[in-house]
Protein backbone atom coordinates (compact mmCIF):
# COMPACT_ATOMS: atom_id res chain seq x y z
CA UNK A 1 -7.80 -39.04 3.14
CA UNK A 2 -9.63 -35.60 3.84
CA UNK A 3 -9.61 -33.18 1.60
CA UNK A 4 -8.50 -30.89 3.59
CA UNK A 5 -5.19 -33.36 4.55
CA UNK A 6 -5.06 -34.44 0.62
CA UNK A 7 -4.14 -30.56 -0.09
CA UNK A 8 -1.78 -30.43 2.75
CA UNK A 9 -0.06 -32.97 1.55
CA UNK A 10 0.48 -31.89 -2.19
CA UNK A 11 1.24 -28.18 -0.90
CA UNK A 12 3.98 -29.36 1.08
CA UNK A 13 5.33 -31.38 -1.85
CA UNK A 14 4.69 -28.53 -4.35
CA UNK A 15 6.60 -25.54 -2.37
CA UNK A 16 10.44 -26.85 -3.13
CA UNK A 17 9.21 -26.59 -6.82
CA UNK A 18 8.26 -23.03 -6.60
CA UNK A 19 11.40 -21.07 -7.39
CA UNK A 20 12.21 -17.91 -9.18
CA UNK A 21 9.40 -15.71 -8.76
CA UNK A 22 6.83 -18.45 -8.98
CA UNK A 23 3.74 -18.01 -6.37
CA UNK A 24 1.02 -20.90 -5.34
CA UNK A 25 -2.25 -18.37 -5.81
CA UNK A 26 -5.01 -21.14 -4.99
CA UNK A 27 -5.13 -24.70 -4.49
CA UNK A 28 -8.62 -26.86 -4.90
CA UNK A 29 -9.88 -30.66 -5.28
CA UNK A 30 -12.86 -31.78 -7.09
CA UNK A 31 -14.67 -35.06 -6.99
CA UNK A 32 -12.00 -37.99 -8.03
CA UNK A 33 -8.96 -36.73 -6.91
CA UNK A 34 -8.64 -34.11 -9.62
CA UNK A 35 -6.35 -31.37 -8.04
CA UNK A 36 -6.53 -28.08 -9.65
CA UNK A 37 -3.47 -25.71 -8.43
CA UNK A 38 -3.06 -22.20 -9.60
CA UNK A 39 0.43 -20.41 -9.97
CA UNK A 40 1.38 -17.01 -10.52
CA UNK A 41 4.83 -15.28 -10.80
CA UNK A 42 5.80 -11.56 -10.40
CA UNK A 43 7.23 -11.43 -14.48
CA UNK A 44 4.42 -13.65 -15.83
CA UNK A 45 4.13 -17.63 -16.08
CA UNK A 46 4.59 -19.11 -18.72
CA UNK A 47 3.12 -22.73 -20.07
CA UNK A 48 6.29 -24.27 -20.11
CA UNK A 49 7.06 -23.44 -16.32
CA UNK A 50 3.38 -24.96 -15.71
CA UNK A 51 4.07 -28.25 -17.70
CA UNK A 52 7.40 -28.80 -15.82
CA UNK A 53 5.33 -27.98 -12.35
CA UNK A 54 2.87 -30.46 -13.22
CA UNK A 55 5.09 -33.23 -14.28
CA UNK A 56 7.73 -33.07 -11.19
CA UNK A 57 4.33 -32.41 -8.97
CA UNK A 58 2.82 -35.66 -10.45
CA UNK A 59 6.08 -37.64 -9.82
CA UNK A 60 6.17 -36.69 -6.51
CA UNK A 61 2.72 -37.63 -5.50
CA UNK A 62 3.39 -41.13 -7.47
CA UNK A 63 6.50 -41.38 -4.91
CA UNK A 64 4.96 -40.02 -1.33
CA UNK A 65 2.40 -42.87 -1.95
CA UNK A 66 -0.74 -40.49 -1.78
CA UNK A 67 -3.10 -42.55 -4.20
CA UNK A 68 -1.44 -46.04 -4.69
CA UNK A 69 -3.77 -47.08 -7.29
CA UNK A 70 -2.89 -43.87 -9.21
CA UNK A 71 -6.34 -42.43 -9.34
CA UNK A 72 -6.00 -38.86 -9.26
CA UNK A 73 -5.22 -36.06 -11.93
CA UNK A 74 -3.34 -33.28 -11.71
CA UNK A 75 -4.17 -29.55 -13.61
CA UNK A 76 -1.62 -27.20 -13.03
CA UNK A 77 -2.04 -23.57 -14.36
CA UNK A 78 -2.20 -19.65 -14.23
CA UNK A 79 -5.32 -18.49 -12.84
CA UNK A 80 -7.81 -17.37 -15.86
CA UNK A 81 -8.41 -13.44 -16.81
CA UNK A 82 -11.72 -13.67 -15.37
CA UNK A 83 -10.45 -14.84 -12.03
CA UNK A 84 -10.34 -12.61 -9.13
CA UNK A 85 -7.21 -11.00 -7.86
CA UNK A 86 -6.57 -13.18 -4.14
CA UNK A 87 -3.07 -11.74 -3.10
CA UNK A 88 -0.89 -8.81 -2.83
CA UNK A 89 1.67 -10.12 -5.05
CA UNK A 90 -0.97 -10.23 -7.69
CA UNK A 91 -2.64 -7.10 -6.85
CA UNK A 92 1.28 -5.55 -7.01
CA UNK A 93 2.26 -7.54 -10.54
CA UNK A 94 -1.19 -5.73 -12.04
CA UNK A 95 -0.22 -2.19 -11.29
CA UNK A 96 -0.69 -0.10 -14.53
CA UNK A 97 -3.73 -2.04 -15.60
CA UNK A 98 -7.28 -1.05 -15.24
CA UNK A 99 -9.26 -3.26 -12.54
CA UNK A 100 -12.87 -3.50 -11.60
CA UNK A 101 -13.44 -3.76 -7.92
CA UNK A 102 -16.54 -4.66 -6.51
CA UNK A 103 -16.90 -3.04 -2.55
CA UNK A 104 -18.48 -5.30 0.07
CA UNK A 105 -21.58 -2.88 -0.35
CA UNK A 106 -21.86 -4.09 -4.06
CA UNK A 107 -20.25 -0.98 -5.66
CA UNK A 108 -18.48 -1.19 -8.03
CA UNK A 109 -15.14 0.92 -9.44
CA UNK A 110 -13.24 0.98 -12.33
CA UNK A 111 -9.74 2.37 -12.62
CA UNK A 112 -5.90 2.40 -13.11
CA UNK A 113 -3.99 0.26 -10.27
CA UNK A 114 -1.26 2.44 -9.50
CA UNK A 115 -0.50 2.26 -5.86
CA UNK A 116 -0.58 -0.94 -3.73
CA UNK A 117 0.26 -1.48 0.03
CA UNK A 118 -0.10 -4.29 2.45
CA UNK A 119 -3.26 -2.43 3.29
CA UNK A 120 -4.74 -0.58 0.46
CA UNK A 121 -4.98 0.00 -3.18
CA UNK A 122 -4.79 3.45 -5.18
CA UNK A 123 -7.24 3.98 -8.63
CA UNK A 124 -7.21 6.33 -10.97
CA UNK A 125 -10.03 6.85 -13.06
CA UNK A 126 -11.61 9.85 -15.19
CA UNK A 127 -14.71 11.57 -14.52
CA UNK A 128 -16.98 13.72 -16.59
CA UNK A 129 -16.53 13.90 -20.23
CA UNK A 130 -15.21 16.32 -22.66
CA UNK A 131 -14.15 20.11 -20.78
CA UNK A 132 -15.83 18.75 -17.58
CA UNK A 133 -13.48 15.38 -17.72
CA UNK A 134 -11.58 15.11 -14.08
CA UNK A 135 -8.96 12.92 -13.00
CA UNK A 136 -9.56 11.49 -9.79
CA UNK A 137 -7.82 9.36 -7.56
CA UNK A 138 -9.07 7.03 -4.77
CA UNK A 139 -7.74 4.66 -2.20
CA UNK A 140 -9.17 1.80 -1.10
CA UNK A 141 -8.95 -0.14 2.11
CA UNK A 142 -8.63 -3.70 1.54
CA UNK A 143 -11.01 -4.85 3.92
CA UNK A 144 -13.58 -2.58 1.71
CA UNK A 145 -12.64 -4.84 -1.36
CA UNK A 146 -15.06 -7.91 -2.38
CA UNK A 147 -13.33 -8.63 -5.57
CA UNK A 148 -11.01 -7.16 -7.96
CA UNK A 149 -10.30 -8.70 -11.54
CA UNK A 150 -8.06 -7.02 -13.93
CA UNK A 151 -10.03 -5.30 -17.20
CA UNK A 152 -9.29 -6.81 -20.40
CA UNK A 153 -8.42 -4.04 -23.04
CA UNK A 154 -8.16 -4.83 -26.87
């Protein structure tokens, strides 16, 4: 089976069990059958929802047949902090936050999300310090945008 048709497959069986506000964000194999599926939802996902994802995922592949001899693994989970931001639905759950985005011409930006569309994002970020210190605001077209991964702020 290709890998390509092996994550066909376990999509298709995975999408009935995506309810509430529960979103597939990225879906990958490695060697050995090890399939590593990322979930996100709009009000946050918690391990619980992931452990009962993986279990009714892993029962279903055991059932369509895909690897008779059982020898595959399944890791289902929220994508990490240090993950880039792949959708609009994460891009509009992160609104508030500060984000780095990196431009396809390497620059990078740091700001407040506070405005998303299906075809741009708004920052907000100070600049200057002290008297001098602005608030500025700046849109970005999505097709400008390498990466964006939400700041972590202790």
């Amino acid at each position: 089976m290709s890998t390509d048709t092996a994550l066909d497959s376990v999509k298709q069986l995975l999408e009935p069990l995506l309810t509430e506000d529960i979103f597939l964000v990225d879906m990958r194999i490695k060697p050995i059958n090890n399939f590593k599926i990322f979930l996100d939802a709009d009000g946050g996902l918690g391990i619980e929802k992931c452990i009962k994802i993986n279990r009714a995922l892993y029962k279903r592949m055991e059932e369509a047949g895909m690897y008779p001899e059982g020898d595959f693994s399944l890791e289902v989970s929220s994508p990490g902090l240090d993950e880039p931001l792949k959708m609009l639905r994460q891009y509009q759950k992160n609104m508030g936050r500060m984000v780095e985005v990196v431009l396809q011409d390497g620059t990078k930006q740091e700001g407040k999300l506070i405005q998303v569309t299906a075809e741009m994002i708004q920052l907000e970020f100070t600049e200057g310090k002290g008297k001098k210190a602005e608030v500025k605001q700046m849109e970005i077209a999505f097709a400008d945008i390498k990466q964006t991964k939400v700041l972590i702020q202790f």
